[in-house]
PDB file of N, CA and C in Angstrom:
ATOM      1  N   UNK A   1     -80.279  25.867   6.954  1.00  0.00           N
ATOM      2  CA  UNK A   1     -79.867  25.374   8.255  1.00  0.00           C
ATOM      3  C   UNK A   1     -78.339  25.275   8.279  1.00  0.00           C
ATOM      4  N   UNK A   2     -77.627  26.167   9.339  1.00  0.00           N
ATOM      5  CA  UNK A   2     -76.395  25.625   9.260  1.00  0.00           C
ATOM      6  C   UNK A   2     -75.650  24.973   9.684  1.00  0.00           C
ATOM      7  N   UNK A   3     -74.655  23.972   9.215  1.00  0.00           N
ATOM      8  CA  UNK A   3     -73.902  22.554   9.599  1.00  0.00           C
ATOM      9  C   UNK A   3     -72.468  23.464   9.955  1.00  0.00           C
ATOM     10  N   UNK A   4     -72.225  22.578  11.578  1.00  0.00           N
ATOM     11  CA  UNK A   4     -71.348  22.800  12.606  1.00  0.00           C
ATOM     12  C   UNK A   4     -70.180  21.834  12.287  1.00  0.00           C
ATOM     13  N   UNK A   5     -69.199  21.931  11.822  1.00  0.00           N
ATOM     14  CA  UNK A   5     -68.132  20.922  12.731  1.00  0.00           C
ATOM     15  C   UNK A   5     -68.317  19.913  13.723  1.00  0.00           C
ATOM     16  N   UNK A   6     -68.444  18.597  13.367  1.00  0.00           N
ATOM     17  CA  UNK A   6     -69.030  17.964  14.022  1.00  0.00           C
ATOM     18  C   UNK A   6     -68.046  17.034  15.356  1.00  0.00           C
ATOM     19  N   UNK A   7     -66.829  18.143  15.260  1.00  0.00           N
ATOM     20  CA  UNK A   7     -65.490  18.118  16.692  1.00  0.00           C
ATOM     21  C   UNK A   7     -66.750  18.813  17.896  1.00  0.00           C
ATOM     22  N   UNK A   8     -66.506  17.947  19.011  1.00  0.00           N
ATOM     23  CA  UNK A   8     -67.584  18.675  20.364  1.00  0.00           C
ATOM     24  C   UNK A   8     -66.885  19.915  20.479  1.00  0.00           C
ATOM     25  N   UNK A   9     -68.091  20.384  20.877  1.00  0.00           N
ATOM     26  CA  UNK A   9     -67.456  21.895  21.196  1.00  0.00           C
ATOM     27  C   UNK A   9     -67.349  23.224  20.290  1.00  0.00           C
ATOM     28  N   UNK A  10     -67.029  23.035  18.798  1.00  0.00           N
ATOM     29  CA  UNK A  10     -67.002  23.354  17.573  1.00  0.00           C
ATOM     30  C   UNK A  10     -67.891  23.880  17.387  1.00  0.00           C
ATOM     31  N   UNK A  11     -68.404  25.628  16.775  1.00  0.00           N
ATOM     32  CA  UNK A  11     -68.771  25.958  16.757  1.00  0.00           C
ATOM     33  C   UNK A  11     -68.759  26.468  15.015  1.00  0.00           C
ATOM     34  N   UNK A  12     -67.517  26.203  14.539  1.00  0.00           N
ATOM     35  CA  UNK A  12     -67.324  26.812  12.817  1.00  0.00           C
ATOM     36  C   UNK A  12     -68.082  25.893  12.197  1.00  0.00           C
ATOM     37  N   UNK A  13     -68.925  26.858  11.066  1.00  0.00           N
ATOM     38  CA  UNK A  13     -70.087  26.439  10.083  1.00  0.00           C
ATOM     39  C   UNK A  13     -69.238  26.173   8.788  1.00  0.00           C
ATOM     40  N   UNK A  14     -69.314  25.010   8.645  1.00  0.00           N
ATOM     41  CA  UNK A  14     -68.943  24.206   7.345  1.00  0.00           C
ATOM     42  C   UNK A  14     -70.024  23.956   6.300  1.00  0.00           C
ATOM     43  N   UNK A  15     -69.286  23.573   4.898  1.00  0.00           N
ATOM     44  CA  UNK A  15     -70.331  23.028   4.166  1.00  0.00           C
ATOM     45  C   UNK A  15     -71.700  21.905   4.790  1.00  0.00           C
ATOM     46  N   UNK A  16     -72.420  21.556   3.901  1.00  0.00           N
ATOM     47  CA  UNK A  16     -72.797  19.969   4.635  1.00  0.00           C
ATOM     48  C   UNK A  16     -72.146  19.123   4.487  1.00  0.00           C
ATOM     49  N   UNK A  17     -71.705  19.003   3.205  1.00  0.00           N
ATOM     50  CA  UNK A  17     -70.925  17.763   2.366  1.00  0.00           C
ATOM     51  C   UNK A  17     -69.462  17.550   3.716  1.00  0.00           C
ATOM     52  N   UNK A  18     -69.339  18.524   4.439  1.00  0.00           N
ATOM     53  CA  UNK A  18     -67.830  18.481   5.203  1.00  0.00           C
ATOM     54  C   UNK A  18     -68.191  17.822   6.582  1.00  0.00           C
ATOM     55  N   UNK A  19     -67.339  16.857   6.578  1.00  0.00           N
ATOM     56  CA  UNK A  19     -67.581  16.568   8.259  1.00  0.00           C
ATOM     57  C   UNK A  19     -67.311  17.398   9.643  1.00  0.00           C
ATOM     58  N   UNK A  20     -66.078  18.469   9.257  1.00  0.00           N
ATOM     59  CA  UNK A  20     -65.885  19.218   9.867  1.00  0.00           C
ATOM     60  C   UNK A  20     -64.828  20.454   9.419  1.00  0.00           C
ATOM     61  N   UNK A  21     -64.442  21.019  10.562  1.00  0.00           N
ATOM     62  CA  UNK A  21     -63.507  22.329  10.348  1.00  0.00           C
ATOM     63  C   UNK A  21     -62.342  21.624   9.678  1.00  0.00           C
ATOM     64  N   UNK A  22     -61.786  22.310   8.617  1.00  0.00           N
ATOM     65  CA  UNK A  22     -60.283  21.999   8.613  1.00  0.00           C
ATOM     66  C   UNK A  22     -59.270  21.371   9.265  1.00  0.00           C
ATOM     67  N   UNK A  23     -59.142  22.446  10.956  1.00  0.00           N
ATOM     68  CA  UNK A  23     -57.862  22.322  12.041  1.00  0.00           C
ATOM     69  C   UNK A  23     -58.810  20.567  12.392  1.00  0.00           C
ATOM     70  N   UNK A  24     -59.850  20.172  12.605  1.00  0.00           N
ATOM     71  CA  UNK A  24     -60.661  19.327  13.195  1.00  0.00           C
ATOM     72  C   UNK A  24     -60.451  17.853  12.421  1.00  0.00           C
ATOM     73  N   UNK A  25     -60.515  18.506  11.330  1.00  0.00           N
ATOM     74  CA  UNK A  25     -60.248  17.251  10.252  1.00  0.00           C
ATOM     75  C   UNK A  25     -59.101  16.436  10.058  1.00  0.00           C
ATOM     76  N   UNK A  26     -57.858  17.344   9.797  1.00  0.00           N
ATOM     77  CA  UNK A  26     -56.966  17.098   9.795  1.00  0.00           C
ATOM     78  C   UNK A  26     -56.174  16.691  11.159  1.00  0.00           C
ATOM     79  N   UNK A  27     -57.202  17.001  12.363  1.00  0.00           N
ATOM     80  CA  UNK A  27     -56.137  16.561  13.947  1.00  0.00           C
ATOM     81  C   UNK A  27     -56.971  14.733  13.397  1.00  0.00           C
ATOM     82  N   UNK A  28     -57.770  14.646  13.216  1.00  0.00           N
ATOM     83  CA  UNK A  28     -57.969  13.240  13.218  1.00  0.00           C
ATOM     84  C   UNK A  28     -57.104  12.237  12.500  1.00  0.00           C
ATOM     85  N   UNK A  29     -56.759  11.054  12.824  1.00  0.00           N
ATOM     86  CA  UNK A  29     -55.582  10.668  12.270  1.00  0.00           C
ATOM     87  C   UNK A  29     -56.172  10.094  10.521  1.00  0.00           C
ATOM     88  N   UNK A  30     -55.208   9.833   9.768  1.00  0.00           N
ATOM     89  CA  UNK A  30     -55.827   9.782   8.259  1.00  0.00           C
ATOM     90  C   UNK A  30     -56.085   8.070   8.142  1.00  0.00           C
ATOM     91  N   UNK A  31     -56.296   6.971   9.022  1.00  0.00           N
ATOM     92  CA  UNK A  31     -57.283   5.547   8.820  1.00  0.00           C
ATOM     93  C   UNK A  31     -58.771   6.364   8.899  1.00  0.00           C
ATOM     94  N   UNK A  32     -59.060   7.232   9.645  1.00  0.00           N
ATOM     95  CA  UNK A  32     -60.200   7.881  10.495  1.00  0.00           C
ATOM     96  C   UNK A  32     -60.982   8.329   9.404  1.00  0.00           C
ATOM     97  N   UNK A  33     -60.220   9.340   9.050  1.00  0.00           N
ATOM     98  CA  UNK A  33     -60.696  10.232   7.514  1.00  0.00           C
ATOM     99  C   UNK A  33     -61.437   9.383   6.538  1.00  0.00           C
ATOM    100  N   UNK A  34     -59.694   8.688   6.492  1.00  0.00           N
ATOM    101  CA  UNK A  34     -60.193   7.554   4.976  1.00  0.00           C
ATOM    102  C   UNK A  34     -61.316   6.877   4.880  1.00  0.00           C
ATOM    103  N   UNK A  35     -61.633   6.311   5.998  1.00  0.00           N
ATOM    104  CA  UNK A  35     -62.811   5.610   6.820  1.00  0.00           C
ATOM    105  C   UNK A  35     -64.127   6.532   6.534  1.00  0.00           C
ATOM    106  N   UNK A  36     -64.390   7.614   6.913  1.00  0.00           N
ATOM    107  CA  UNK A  36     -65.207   8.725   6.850  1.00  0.00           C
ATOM    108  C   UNK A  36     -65.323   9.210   4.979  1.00  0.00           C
ATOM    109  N   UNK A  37     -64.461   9.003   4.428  1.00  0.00           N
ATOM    110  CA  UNK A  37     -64.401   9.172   2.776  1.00  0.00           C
ATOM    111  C   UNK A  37     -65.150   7.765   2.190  1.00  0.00           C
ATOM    112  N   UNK A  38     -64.769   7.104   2.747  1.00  0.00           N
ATOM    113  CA  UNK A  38     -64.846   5.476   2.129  1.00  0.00           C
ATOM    114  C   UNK A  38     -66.399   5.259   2.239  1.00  0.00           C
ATOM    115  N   UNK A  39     -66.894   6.275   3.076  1.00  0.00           N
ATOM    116  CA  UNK A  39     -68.498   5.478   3.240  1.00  0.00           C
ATOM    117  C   UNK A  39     -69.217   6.894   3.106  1.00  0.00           C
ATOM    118  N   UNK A  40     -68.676   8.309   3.003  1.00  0.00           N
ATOM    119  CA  UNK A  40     -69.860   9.041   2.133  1.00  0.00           C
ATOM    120  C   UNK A  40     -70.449   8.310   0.870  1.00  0.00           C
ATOM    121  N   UNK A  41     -71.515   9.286   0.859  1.00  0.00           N
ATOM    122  CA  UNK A  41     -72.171   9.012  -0.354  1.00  0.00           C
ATOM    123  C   UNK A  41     -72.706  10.562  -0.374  1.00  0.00           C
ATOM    124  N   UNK A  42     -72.233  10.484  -1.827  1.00  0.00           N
ATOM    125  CA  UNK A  42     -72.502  12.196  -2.277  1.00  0.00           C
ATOM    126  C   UNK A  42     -74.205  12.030  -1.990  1.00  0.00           C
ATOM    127  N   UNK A  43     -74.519  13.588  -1.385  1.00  0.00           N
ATOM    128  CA  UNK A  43     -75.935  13.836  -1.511  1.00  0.00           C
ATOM    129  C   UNK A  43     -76.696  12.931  -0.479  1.00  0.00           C
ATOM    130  N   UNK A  44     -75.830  12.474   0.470  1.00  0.00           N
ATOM    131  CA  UNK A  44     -76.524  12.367   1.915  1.00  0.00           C
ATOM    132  C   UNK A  44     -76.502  13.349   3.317  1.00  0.00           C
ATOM    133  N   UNK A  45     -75.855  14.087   2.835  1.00  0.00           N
ATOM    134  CA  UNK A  45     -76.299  15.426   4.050  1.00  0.00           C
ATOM    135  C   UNK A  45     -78.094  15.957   2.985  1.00  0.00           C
ATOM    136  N   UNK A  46     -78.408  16.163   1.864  1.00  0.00           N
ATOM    137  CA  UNK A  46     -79.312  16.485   1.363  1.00  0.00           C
ATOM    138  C   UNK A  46     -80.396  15.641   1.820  1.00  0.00           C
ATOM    139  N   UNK A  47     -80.234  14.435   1.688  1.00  0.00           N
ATOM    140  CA  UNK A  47     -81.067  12.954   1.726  1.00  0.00           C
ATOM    141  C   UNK A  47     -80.834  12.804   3.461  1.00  0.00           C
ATOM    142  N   UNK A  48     -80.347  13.293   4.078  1.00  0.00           N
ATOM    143  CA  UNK A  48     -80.230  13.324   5.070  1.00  0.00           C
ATOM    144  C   UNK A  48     -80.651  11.196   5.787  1.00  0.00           C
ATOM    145  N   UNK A  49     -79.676  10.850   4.909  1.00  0.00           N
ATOM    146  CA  UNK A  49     -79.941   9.268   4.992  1.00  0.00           C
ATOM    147  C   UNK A  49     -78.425   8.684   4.642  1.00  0.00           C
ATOM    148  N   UNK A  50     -77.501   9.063   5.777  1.00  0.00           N
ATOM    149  CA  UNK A  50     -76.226   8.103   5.475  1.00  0.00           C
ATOM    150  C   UNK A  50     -76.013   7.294   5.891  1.00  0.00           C
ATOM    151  N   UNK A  51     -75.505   6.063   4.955  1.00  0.00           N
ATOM    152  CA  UNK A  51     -75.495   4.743   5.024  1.00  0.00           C
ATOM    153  C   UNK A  51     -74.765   4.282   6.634  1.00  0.00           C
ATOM    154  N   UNK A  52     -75.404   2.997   6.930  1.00  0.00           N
ATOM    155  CA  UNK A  52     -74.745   2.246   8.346  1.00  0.00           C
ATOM    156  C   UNK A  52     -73.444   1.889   8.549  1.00  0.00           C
ATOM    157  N   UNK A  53     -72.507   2.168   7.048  1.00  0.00           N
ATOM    158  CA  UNK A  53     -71.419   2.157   7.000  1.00  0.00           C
ATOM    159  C   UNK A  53     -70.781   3.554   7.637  1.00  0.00           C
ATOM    160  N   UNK A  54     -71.457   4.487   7.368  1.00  0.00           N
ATOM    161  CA  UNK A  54     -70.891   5.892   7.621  1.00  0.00           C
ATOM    162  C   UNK A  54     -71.123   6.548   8.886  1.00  0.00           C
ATOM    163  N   UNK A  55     -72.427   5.863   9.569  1.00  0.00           N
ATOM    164  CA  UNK A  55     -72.812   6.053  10.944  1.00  0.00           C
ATOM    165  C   UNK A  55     -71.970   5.184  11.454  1.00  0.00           C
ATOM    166  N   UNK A  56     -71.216   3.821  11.505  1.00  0.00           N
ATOM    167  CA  UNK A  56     -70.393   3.787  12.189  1.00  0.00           C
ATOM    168  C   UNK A  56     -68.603   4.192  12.001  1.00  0.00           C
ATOM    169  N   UNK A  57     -68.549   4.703  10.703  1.00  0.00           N
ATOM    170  CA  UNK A  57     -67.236   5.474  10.788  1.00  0.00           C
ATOM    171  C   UNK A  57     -67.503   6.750  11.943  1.00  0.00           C
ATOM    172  N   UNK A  58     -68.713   7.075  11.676  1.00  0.00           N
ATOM    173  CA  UNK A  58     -68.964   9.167  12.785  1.00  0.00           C
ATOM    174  C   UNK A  58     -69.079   8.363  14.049  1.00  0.00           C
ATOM    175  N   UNK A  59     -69.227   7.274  14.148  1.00  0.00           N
ATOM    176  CA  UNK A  59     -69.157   6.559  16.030  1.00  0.00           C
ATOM    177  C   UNK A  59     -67.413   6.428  16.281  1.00  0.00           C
ATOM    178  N   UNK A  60     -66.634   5.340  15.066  1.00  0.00           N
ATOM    179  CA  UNK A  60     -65.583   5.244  15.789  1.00  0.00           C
ATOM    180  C   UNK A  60     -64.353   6.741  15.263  1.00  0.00           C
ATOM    181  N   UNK A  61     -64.716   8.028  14.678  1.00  0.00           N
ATOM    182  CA  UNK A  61     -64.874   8.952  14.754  1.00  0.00           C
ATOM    183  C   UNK A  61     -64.437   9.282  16.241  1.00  0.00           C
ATOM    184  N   UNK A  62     -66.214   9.749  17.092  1.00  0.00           N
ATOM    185  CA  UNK A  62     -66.398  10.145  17.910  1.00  0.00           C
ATOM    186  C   UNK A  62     -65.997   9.492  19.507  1.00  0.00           C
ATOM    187  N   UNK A  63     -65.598   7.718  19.165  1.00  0.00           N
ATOM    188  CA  UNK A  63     -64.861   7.301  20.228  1.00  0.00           C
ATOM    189  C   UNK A  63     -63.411   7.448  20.045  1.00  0.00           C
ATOM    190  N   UNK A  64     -63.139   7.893  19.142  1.00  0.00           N
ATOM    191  CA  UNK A  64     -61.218   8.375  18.807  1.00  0.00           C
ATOM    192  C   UNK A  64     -61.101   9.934  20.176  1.00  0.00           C
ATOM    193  N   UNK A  65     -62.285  10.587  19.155  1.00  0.00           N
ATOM    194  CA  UNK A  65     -61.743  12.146  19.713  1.00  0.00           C
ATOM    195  C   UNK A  65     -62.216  12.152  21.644  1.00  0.00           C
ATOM    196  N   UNK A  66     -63.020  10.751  21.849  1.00  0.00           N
ATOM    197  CA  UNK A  66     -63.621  11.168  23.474  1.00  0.00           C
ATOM    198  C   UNK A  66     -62.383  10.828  24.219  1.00  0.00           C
ATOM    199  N   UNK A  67     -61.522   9.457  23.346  1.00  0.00           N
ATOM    200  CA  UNK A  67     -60.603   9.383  23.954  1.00  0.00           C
ATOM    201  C   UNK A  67     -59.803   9.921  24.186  1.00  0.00           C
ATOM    202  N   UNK A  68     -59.302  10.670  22.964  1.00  0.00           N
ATOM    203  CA  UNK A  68     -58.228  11.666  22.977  1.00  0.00           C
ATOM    204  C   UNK A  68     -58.147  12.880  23.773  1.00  0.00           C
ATOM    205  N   UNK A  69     -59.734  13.284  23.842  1.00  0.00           N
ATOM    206  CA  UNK A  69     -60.206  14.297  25.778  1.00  0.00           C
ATOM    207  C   UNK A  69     -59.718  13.588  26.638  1.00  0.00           C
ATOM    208  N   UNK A  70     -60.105  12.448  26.897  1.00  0.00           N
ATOM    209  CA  UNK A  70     -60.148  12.035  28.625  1.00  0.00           C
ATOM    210  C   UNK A  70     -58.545  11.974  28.759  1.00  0.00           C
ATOM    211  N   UNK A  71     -57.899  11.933  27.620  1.00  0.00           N
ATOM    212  CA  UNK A  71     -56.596  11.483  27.952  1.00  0.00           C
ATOM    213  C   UNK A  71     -55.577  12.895  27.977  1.00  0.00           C
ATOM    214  N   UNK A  72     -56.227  13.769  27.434  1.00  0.00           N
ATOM    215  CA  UNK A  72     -56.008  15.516  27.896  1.00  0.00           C
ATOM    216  C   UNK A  72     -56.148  15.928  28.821  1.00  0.00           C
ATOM    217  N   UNK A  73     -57.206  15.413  29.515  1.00  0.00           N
ATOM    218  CA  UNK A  73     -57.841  15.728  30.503  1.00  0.00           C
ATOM    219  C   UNK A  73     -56.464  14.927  31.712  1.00  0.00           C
ATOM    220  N   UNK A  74     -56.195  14.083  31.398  1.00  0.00           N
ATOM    221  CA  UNK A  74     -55.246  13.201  32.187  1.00  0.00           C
ATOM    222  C   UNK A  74     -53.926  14.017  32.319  1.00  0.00           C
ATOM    223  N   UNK A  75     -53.614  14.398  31.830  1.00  0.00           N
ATOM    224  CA  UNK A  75     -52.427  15.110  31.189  1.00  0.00           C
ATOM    225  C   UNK A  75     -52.235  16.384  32.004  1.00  0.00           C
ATOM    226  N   UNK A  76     -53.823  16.997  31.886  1.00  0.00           N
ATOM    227  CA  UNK A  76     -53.628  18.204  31.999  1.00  0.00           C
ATOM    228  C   UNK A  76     -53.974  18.596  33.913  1.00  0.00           C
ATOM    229  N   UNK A  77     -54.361  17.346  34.147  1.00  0.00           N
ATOM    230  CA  UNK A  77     -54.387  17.176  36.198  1.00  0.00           C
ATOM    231  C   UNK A  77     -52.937  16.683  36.446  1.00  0.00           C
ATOM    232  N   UNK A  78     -52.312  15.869  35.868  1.00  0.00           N
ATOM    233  CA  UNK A  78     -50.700  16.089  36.296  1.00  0.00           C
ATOM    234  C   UNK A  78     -49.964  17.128  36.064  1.00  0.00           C
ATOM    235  N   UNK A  79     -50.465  17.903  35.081  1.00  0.00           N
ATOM    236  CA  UNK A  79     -49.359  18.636  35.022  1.00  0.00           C
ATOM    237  C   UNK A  79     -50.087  20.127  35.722  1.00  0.00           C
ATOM    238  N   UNK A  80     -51.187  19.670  36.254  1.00  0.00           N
ATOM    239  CA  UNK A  80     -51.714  20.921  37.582  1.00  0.00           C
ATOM    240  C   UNK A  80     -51.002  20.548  39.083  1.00  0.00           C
ATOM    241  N   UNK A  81     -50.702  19.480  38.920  1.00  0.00           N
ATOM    242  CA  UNK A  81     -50.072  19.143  40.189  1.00  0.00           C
ATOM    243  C   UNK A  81     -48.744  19.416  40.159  1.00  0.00           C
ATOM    244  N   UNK A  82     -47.932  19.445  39.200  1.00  0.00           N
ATOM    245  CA  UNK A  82     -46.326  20.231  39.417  1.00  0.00           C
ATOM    246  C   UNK A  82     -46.405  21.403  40.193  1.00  0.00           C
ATOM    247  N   UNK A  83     -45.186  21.327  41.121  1.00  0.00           N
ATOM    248  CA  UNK A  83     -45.482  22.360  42.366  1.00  0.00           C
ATOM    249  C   UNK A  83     -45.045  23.373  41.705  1.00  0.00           C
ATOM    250  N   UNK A  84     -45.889  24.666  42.340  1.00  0.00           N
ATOM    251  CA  UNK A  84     -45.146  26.271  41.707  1.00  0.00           C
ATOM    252  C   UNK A  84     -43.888  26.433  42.208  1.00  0.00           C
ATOM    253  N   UNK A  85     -43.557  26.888  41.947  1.00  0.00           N
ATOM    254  CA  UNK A  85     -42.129  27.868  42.421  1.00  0.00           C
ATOM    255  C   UNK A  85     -40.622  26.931  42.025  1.00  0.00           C
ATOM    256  N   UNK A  86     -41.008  26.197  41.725  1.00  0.00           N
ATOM    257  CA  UNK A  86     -40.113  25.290  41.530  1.00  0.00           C
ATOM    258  C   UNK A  86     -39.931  24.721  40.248  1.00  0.00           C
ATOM    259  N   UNK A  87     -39.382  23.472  40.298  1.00  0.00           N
ATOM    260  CA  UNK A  87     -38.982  22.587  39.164  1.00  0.00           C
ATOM    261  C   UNK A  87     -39.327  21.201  39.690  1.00  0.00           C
ATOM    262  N   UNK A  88     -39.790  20.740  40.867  1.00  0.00           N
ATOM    263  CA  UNK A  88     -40.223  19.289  41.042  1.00  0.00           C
ATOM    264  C   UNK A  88     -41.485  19.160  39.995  1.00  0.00           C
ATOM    265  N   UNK A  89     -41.744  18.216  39.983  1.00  0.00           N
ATOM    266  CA  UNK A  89     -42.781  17.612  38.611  1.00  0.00           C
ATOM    267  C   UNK A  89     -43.126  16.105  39.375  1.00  0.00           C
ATOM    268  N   UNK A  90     -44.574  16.093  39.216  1.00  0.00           N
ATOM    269  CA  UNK A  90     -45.115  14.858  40.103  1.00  0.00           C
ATOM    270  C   UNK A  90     -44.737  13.495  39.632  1.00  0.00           C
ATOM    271  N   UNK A  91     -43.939  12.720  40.171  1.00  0.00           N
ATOM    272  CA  UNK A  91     -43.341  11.692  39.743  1.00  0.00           C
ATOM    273  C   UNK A  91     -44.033  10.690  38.659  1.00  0.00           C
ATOM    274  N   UNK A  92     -45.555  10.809  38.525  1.00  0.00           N
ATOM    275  CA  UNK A  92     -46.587   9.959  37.593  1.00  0.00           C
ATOM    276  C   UNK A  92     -46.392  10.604  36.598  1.00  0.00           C
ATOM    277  N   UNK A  93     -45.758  11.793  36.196  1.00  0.00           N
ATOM    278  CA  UNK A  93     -45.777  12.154  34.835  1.00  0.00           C
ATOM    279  C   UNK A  93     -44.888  11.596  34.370  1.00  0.00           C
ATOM    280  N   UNK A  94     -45.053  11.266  32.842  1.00  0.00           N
ATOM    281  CA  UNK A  94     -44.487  10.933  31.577  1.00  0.00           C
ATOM    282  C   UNK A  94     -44.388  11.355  30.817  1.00  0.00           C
ATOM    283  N   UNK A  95     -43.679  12.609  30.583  1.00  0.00           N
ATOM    284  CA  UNK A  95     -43.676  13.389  29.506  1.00  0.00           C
ATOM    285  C   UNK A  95     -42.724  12.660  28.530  1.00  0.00           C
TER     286      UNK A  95
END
C-alpha cells in the first residue's frame, strides 16, 4: 500500500516511517517536526497504532498548515485585486 505525504494535496509516495515529502517537511516550522519526532514510535506505521501523543502532534500539524492556506488564500485575493495596468495596489495590503 502506498503512503502519500501527508501535506493536503500531496501526491509524492514516501516511506511509511516518513510523515511526508521532503519540500513538505521541511516548510513546517522545526517546534512542529520536533513535536512529530518526539512522539513517533518506531514500527507504528506497521502496527498501524500511533500513540495519542502523536495523533495530536498530526492534528496541531494539520491546524498549522490549514492555517497557513487560509492565510494564502488571503494574500492571494488582495493581491488579485491590484489594478492591471498600473502600479496602484489595494490599500489593505501589507506586504
Amino acid at each position: 500500500m502506498a503512503h502519500k505525504c501527508h501535506w493536503p494535496g500531496c501526491e509524492v509516495e514516501v516511506p511509511p516511517a516518513m510523515w511526508g515529502c521532503k519540500p513538505h517537511w521541511f516548510s513546517l516550522p522545526k517546534r512542529l517536526r520536533d513535536l512529530i519526532w518526539a512522539n513517533y514510535r518506531r514500527g507504528q506505521e506497521v502496527t498501524k497504532t500511533p500513540s495519542a501523543g502523536y495523533i495530536d502532534a498530526a492534528k496541531q500539524v494539520q491546524d498549522w498548515i490549514q492555517s497557513r492556506i487560509a492565510s494564502q488564500r488571503g494574500y492571494d485575493a488582495r493581491v488579485s485585486r491590484k489594478k492591471l495596468g498600473d502600479c496602484d495596489v489595494d490599500p489593505e495590503m501589507h506586504l
